[in-house]
C-alpha atoms as a PDB file:
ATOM      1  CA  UNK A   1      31.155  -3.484 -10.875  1.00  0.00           C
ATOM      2  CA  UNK A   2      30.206  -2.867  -7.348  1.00  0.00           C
ATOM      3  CA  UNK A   3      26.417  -4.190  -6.735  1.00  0.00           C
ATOM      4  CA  UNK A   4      24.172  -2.402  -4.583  1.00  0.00           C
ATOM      5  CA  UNK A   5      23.671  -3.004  -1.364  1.00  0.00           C
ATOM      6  CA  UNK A   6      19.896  -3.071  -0.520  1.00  0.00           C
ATOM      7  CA  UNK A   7      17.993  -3.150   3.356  1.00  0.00           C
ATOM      8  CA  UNK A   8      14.286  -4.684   3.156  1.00  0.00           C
ATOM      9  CA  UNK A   9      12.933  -3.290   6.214  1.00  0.00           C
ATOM     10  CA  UNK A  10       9.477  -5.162   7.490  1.00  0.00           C
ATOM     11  CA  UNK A  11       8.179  -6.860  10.344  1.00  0.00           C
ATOM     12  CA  UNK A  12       6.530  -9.836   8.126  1.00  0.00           C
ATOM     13  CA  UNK A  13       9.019 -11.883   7.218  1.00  0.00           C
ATOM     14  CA  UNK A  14       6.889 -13.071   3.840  1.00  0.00           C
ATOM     15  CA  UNK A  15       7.299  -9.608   2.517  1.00  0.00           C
ATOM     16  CA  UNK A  16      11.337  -9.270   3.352  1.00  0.00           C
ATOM     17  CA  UNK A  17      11.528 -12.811   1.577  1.00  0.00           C
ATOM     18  CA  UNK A  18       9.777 -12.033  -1.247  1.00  0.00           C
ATOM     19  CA  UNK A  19      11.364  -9.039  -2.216  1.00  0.00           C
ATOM     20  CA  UNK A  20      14.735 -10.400  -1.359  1.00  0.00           C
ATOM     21  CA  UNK A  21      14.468 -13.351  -3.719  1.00  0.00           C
ATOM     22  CA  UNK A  22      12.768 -11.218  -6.364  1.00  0.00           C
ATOM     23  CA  UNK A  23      15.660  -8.804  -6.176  1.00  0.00           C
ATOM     24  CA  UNK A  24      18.400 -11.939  -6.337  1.00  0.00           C
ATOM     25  CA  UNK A  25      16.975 -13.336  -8.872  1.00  0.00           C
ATOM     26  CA  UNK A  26      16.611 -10.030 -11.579  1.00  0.00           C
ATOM     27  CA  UNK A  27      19.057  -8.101 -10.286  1.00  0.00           C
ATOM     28  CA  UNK A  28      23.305  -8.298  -9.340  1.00  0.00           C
ATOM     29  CA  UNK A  29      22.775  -6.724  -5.921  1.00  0.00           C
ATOM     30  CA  UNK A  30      23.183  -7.993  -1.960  1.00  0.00           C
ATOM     31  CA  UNK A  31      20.545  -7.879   0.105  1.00  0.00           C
ATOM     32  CA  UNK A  32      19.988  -7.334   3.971  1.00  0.00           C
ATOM     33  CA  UNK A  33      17.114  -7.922   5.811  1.00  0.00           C
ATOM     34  CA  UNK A  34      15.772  -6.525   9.224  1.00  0.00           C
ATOM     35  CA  UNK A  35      12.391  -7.354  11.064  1.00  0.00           C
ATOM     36  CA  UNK A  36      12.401  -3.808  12.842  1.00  0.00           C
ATOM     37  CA  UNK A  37      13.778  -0.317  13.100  1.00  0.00           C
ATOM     38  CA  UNK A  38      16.220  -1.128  15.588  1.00  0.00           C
ATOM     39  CA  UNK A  39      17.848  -3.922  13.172  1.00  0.00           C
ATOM     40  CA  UNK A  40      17.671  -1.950  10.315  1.00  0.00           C
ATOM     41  CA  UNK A  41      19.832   1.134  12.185  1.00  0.00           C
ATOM     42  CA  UNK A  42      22.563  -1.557  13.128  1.00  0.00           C
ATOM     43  CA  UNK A  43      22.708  -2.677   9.459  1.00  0.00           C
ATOM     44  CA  UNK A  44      22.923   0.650   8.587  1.00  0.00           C
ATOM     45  CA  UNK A  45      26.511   1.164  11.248  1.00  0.00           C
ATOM     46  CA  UNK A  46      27.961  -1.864   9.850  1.00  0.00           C
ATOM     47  CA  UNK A  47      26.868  -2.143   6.381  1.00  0.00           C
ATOM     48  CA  UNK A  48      27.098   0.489   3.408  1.00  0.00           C
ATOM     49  CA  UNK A  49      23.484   0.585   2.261  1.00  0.00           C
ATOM     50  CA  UNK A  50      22.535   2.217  -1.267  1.00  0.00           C
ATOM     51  CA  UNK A  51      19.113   1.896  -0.756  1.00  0.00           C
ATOM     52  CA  UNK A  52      16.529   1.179   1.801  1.00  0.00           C
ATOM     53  CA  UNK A  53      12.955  -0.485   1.517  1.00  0.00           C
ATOM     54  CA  UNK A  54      11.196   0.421   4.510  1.00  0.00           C
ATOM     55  CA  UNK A  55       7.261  -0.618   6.294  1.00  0.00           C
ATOM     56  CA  UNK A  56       6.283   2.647   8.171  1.00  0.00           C
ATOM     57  CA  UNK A  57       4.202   0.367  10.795  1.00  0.00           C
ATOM     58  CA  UNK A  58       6.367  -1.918  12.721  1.00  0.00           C
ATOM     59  CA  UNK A  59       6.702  -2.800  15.844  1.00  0.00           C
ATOM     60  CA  UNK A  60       9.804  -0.133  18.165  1.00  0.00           C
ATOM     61  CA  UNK A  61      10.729   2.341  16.068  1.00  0.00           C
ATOM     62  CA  UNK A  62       8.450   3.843  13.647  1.00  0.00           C
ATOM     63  CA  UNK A  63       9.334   3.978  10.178  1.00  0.00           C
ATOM     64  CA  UNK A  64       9.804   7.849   9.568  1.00  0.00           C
ATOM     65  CA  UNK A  65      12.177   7.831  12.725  1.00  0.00           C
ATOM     66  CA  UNK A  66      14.236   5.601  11.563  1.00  0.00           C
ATOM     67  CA  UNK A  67      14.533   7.673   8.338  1.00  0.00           C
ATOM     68  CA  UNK A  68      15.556  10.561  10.566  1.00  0.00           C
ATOM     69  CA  UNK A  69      18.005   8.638  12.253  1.00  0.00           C
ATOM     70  CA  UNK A  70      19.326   6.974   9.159  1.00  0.00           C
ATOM     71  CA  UNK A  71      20.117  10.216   8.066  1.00  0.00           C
ATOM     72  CA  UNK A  72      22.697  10.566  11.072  1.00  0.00           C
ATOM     73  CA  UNK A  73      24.143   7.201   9.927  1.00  0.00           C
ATOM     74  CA  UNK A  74      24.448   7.316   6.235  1.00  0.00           C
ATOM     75  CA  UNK A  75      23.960  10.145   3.980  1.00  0.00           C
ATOM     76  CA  UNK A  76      23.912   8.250   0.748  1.00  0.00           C
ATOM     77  CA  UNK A  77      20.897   5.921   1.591  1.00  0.00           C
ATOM     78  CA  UNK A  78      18.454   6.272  -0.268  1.00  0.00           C
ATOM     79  CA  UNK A  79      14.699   4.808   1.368  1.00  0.00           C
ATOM     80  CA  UNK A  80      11.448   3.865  -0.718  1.00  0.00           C
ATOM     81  CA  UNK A  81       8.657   3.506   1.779  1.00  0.00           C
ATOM     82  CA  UNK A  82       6.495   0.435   1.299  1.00  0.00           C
ATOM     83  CA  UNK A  83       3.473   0.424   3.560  1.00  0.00           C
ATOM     84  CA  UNK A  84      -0.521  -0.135   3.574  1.00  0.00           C
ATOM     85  CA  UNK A  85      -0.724   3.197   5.550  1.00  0.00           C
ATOM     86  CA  UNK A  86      -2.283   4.912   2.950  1.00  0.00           C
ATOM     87  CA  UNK A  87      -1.850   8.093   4.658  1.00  0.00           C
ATOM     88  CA  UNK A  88      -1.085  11.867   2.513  1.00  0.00           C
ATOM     89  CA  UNK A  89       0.106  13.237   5.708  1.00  0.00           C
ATOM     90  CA  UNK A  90       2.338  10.065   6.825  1.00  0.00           C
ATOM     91  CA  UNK A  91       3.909   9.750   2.758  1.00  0.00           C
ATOM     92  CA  UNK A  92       4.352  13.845   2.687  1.00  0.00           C
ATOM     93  CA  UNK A  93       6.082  13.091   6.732  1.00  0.00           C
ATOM     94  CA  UNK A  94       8.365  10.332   4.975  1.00  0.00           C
ATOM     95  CA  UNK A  95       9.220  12.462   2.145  1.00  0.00           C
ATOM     96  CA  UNK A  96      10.108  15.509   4.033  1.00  0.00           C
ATOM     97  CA  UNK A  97      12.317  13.224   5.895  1.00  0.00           C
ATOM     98  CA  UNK A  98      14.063  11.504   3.068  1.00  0.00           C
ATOM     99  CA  UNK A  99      12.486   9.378   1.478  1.00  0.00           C
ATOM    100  CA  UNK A 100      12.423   9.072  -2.250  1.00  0.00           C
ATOM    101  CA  UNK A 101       9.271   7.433  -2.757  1.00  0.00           C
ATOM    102  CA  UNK A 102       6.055   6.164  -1.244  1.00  0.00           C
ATOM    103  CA  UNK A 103       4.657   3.099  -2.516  1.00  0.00           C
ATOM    104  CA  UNK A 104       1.231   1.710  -1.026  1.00  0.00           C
ATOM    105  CA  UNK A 105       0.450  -1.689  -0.424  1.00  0.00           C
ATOM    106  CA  UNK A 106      -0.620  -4.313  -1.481  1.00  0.00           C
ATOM    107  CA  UNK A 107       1.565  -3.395  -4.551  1.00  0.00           C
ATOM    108  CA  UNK A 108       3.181  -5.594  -7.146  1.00  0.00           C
ATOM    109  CA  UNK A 109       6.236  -6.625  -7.140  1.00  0.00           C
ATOM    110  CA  UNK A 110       7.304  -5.552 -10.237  1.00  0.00           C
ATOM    111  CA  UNK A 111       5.932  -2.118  -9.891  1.00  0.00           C
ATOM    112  CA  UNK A 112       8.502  -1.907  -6.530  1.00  0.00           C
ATOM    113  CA  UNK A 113      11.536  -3.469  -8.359  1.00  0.00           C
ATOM    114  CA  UNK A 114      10.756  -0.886 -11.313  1.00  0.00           C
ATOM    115  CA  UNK A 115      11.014   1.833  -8.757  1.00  0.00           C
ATOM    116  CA  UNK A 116      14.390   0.093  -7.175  1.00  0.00           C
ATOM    117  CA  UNK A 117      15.440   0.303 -10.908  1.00  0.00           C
ATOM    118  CA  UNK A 118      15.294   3.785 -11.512  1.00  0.00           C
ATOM    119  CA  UNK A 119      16.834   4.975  -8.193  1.00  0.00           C
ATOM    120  CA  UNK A 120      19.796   2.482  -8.960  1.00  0.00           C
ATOM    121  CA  UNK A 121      20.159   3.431 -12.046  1.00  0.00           C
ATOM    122  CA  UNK A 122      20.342   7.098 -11.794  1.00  0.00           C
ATOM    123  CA  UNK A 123      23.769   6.201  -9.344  1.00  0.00           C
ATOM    124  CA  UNK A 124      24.527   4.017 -12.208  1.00  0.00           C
ATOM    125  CA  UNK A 125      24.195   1.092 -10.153  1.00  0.00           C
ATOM    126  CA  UNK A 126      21.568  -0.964 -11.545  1.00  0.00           C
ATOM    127  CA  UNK A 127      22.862  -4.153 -13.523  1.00  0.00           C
ATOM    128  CA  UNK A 128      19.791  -6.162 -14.594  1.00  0.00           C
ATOM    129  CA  UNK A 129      20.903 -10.637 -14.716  1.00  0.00           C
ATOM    130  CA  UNK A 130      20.320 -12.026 -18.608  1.00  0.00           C
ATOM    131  CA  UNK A 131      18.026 -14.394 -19.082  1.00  0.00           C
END
């Protein structure tokens, strides 16, 4: 079983923790964290992301451009933009570039880790933990 590999991309650190911990604890995956765009590209040389949650407001590099550039890096990330820009022409931007969804905050947690579920699983790479 090879666990995916996930990137929480946000510049509050509250947000990265709580999803990261969330994810650990219902989920066999690894997760990455980066407080910016720039961080999250470096991940994205070194590591072998599946899938990438991504804040479209952050201080550098703005969240669609890091899509685009993520593209260059790795073709088989995936991205689910997280963000309280609740913005039709910013989500269509961030689709057109790659992304799979666009999820606005504030948004539950489980209604983000049932997204993460259904992307996983459709690369057969989503393996829930027993309770």
């Amino acid at each position: 079983m090879e666990k995916p590999r996930i990137l929480i991309v946000d510049d509050e650190i509250e947000a990265r923790e709580t999803l990261g911990k969330y994810f650990n604890r219902h989920m066999e995956c690894d997760v990455f964290e980066a407080e910016d765009g720039r961080k999250a590209l470096e991940i994205l040389k070194k590591e072998n992301i599946d899938l990438m949650i991504l804040d479209i407001k952050m201080p550098g590099i703005y969240g669609v451009d890091v899509l685009k550039q993520a593209k260059t890096i790795s073709l088989k990330t995936q991205a689910i933009i997280v963000s309280a820009w609740d913005s039709r022409e910013v989500a269509s931007e961030a689709i057109k570039e790659g992304a799979v969804d666009y999820i606005i905050k504030p948004s539950t947690i489980s209604v983000i880790f049932e997204r993460v579920s259904v992307i996983l699983s459709k690369e057969n790479k989503f393996f829930p933990k027993s309770r």
